[in-house]
N, C-alpha and C. Protein backbone atom coordinates (compact mmCIF):
# COMPACT_ATOMS: atom_id res chain seq x y z
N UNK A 1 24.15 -98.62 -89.67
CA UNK A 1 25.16 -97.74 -89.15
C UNK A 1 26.51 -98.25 -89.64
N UNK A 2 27.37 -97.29 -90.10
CA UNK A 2 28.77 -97.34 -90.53
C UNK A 2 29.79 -98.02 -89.68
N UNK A 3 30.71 -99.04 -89.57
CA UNK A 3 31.91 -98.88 -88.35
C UNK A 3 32.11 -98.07 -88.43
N UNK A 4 32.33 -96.90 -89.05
CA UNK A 4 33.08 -95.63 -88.16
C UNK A 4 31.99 -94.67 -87.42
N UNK A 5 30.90 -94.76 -87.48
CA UNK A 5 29.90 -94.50 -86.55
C UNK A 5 30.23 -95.15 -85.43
N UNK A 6 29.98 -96.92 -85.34
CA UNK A 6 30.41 -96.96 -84.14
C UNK A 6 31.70 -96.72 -83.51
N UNK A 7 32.59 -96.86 -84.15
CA UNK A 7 33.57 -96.42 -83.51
C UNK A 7 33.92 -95.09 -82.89
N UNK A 8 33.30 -94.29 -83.79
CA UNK A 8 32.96 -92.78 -82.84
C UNK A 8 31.50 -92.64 -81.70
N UNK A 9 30.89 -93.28 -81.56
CA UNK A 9 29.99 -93.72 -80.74
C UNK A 9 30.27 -94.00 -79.38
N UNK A 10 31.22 -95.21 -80.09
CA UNK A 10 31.93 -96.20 -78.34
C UNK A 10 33.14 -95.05 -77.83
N UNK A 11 34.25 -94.75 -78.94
CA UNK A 11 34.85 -93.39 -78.20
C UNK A 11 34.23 -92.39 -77.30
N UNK A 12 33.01 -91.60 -77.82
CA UNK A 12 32.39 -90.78 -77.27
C UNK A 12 31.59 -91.30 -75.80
N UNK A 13 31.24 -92.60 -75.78
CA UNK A 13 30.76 -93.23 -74.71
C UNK A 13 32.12 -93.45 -73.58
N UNK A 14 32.82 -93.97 -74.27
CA UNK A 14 33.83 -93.93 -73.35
C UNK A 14 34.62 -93.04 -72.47
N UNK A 15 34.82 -91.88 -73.13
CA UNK A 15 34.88 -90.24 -72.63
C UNK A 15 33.70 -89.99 -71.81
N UNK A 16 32.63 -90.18 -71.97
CA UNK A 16 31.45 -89.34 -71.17
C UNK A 16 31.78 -89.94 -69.95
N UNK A 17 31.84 -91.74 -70.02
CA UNK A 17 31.48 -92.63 -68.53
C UNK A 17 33.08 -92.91 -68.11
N UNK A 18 34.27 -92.52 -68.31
CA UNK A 18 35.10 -92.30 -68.30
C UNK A 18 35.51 -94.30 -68.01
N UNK A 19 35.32 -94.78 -68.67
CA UNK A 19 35.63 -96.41 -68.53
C UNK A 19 35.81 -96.69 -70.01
N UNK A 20 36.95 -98.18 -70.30
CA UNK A 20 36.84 -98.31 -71.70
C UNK A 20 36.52 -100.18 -71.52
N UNK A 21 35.38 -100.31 -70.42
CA UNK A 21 34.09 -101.52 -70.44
C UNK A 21 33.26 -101.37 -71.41
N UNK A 22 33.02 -99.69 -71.67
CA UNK A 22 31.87 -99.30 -72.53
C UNK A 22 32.15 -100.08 -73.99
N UNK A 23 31.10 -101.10 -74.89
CA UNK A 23 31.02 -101.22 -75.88
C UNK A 23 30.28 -101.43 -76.99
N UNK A 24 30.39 -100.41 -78.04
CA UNK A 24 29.06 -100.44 -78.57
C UNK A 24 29.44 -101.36 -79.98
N UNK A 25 28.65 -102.74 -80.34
CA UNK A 25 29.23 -104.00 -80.57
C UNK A 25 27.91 -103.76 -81.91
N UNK A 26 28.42 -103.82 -83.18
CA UNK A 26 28.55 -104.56 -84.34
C UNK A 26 27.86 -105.70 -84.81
N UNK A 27 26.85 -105.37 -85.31
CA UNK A 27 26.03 -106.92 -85.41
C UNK A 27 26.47 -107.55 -86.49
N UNK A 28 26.18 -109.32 -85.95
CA UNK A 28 26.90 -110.05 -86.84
C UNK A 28 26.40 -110.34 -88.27
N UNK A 29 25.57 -109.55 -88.36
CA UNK A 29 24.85 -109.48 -89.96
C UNK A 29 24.17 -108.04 -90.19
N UNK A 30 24.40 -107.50 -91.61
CA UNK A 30 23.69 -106.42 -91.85
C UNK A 30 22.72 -106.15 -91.77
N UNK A 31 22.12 -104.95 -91.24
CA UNK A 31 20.72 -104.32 -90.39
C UNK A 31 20.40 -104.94 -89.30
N UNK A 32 20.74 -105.64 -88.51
CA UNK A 32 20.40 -106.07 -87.20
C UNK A 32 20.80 -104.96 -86.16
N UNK A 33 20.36 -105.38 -85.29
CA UNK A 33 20.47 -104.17 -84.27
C UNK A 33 21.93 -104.26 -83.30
N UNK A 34 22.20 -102.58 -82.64
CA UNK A 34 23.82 -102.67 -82.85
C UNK A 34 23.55 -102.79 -80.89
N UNK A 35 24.28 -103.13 -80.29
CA UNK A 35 24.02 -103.03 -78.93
C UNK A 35 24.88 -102.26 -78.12
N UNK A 36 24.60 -101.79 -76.99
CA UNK A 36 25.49 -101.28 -76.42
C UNK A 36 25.89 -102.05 -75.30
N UNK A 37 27.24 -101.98 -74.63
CA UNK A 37 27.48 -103.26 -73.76
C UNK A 37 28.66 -102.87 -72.82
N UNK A 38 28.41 -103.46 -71.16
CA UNK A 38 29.29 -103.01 -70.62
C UNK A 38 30.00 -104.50 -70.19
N UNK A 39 31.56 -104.22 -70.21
CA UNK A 39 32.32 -105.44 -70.73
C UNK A 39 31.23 -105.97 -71.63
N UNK A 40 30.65 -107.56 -71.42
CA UNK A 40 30.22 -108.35 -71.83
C UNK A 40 28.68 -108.47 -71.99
N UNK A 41 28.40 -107.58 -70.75
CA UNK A 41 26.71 -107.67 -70.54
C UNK A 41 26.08 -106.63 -71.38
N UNK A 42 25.12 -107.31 -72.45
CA UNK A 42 24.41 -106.14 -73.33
C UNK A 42 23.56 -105.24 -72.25
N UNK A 43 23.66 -104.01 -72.60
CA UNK A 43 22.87 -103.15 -71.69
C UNK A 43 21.51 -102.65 -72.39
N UNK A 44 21.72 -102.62 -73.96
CA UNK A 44 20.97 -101.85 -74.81
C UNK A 44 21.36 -101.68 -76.00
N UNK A 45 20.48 -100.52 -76.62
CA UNK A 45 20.68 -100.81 -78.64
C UNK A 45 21.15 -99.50 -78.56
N UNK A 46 21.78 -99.28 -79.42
CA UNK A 46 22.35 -97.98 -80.36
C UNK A 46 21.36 -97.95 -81.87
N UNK A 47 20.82 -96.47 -82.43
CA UNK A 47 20.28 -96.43 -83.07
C UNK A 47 20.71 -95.07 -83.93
N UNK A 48 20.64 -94.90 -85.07
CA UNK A 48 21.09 -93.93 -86.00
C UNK A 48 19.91 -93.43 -86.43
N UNK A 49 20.23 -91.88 -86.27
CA UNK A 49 18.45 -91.39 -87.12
C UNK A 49 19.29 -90.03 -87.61
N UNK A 50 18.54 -89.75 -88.77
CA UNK A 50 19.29 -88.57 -90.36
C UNK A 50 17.85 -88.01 -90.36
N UNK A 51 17.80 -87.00 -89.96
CA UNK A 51 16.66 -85.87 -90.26
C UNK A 51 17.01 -84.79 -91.18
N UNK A 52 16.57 -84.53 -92.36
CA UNK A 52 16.97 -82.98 -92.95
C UNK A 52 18.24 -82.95 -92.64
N UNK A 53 19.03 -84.04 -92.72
CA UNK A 53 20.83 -83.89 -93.08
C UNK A 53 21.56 -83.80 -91.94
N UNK A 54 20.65 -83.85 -90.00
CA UNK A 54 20.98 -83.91 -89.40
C UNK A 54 21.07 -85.13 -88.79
N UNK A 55 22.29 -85.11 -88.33
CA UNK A 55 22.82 -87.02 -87.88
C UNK A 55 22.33 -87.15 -86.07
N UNK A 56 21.46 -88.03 -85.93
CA UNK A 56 22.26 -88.14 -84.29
C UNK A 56 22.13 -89.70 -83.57
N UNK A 57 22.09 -89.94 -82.63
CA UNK A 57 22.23 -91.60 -82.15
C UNK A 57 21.48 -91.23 -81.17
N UNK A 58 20.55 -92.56 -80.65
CA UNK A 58 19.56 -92.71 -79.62
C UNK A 58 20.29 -94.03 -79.05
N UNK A 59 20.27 -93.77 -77.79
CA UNK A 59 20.40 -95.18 -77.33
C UNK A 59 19.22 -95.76 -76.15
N UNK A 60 19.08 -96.44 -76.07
CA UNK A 60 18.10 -97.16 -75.34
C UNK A 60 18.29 -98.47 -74.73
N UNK A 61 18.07 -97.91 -73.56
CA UNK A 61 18.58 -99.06 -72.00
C UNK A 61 17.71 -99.85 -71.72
N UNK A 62 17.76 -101.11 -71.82
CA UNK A 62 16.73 -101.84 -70.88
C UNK A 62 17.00 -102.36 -69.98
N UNK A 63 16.21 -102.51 -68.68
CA UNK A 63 16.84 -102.64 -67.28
C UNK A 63 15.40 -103.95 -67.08
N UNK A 64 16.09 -105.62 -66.56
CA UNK A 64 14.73 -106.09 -66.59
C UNK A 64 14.48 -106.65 -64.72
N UNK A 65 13.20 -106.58 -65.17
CA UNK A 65 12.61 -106.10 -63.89
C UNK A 65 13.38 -107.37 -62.86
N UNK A 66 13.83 -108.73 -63.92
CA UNK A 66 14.47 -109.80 -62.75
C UNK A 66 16.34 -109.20 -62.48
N UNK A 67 16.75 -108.31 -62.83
CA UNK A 67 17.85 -107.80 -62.77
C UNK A 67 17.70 -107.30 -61.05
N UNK A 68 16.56 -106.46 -60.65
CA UNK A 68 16.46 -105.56 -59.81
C UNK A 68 16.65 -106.47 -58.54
N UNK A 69 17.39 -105.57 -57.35
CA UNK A 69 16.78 -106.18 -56.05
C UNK A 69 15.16 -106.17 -55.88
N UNK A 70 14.46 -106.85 -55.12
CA UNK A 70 13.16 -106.98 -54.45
C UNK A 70 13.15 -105.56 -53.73
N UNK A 71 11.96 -104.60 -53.97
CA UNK A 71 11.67 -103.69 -53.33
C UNK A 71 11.04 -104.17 -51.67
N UNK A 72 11.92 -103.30 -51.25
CA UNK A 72 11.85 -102.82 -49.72
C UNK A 72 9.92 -103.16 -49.51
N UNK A 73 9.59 -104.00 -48.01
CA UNK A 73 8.39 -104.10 -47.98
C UNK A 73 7.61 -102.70 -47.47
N UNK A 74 6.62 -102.48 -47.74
CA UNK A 74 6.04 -101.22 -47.05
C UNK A 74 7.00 -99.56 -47.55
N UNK A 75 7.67 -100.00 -48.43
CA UNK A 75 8.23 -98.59 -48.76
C UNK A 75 7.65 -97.66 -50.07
N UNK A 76 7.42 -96.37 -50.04
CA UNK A 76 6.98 -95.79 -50.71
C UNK A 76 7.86 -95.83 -52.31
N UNK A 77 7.12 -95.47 -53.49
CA UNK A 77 8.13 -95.12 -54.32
C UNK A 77 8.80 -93.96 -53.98
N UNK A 78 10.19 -93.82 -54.69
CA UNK A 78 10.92 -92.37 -54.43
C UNK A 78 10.41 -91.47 -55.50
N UNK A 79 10.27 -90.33 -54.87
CA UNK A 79 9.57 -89.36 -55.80
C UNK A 79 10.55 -88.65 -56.54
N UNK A 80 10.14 -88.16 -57.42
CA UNK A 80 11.36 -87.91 -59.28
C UNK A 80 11.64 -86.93 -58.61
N UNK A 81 12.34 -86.56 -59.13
CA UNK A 81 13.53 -85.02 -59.09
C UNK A 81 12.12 -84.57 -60.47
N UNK A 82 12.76 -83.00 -60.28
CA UNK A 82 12.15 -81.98 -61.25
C UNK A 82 13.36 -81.99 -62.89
N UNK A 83 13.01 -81.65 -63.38
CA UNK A 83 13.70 -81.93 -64.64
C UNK A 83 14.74 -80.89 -64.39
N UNK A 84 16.05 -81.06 -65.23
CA UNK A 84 16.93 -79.77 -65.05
C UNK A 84 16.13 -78.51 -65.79
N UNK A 85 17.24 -77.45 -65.01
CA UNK A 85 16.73 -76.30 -65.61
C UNK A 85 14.65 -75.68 -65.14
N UNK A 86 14.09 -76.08 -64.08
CA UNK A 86 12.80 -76.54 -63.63
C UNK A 86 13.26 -76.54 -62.11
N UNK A 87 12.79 -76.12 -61.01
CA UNK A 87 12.10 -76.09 -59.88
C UNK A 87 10.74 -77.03 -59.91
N UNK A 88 10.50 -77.73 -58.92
CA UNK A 88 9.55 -78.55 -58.71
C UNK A 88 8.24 -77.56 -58.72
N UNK A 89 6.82 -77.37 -58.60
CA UNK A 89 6.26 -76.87 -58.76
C UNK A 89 5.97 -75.77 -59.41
N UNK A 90 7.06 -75.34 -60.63
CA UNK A 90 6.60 -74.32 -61.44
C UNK A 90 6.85 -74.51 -63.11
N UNK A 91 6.35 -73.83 -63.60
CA UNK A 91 6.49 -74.05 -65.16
C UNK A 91 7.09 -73.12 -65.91
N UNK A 92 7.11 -73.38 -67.39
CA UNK A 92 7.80 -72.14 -68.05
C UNK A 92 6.93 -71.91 -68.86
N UNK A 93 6.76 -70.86 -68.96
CA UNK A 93 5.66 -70.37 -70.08
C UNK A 93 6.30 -69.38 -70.98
């Protein structure tokens, strides 16, 4: 990925989450992976993908499981929301 990729990257991140903690950080050698980071703490990777001349960025969060509080004893999982655009029990055909 280009600096000016990231730099339009971390702009655009910064607009969406309206904070400028957001940073998407530059690896210190070519082709390594680019991270995304709030202040200081890496959150995740930034990734560039070119299909048939179309550009777009994936990013991908990892959340690790010793980060989390300890789940509640005896509590159920919370059940998902329905996807947007979707009502829970129906489909689109």
């Amino acid at each position: 990925m280009e600096s000016s990729d990231i730099a339009r990257v971390q702009t655009y991140l910064r607009k969406l989450f309206g904070s400028d903690k957001v940073n998407v950080v530059a690896p210190p050698r070519k082709g390594a992976t680019i991270e995304l980071a709030i202040d200081k703490e890496v959150i995740g990777t930034v990734h560039r993908d070119e299909d048939e001349g179309e550009v777009s960025f994936s990013i991908i969060i990892t959340v690790l499981e010793e980060d989390l509080a300890p789940a509640a004893a005896g509590s159920a999982p919370a059940k998902a929301a329905a996807p947007a655009g979707k009502t829970a029990g129906t489909s689109r055909r």
